[in-house]
Protein backbone atom coordinates (compact mmCIF):
# COMPACT_ATOMS: atom_id res chain seq x y z
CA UNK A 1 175.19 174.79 13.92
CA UNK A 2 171.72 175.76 15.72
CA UNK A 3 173.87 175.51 18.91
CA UNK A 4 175.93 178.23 17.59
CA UNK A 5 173.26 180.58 16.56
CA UNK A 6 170.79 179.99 19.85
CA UNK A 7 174.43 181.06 21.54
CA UNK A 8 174.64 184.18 19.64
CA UNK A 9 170.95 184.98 19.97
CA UNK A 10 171.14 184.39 23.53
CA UNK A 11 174.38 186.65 23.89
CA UNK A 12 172.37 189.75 21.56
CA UNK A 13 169.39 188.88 24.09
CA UNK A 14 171.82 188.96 26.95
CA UNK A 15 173.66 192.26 25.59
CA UNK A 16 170.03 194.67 24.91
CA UNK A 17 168.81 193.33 27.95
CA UNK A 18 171.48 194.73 29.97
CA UNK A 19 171.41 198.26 27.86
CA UNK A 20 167.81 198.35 28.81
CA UNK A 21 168.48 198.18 32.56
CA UNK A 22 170.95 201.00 32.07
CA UNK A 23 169.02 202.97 30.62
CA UNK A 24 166.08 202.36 33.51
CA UNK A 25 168.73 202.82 36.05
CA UNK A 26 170.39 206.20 34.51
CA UNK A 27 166.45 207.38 34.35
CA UNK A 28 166.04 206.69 37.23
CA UNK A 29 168.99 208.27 38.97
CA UNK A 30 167.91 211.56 36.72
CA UNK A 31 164.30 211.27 38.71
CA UNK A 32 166.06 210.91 41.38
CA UNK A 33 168.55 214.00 41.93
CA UNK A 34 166.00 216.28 39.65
């Protein structure tokens, strides 16, 4: 049972963590070619 929910925490971690770099990235990209 805690396995499963450290798993799903880790995935939600996982998930936000990778919307954050796209945001960074698209910001970037806008500093970029503005």
């Amino acid at each position: 049972m805690f396995q499963r929910l450290f798993g799903r925490e880790r995935h939600a971690n996982r998930a936000i963590t990778e919307a954050l770099y796209a945001q960074i990235v698209a910001a970037a990209r806008q500093t970029v070619f503005y």
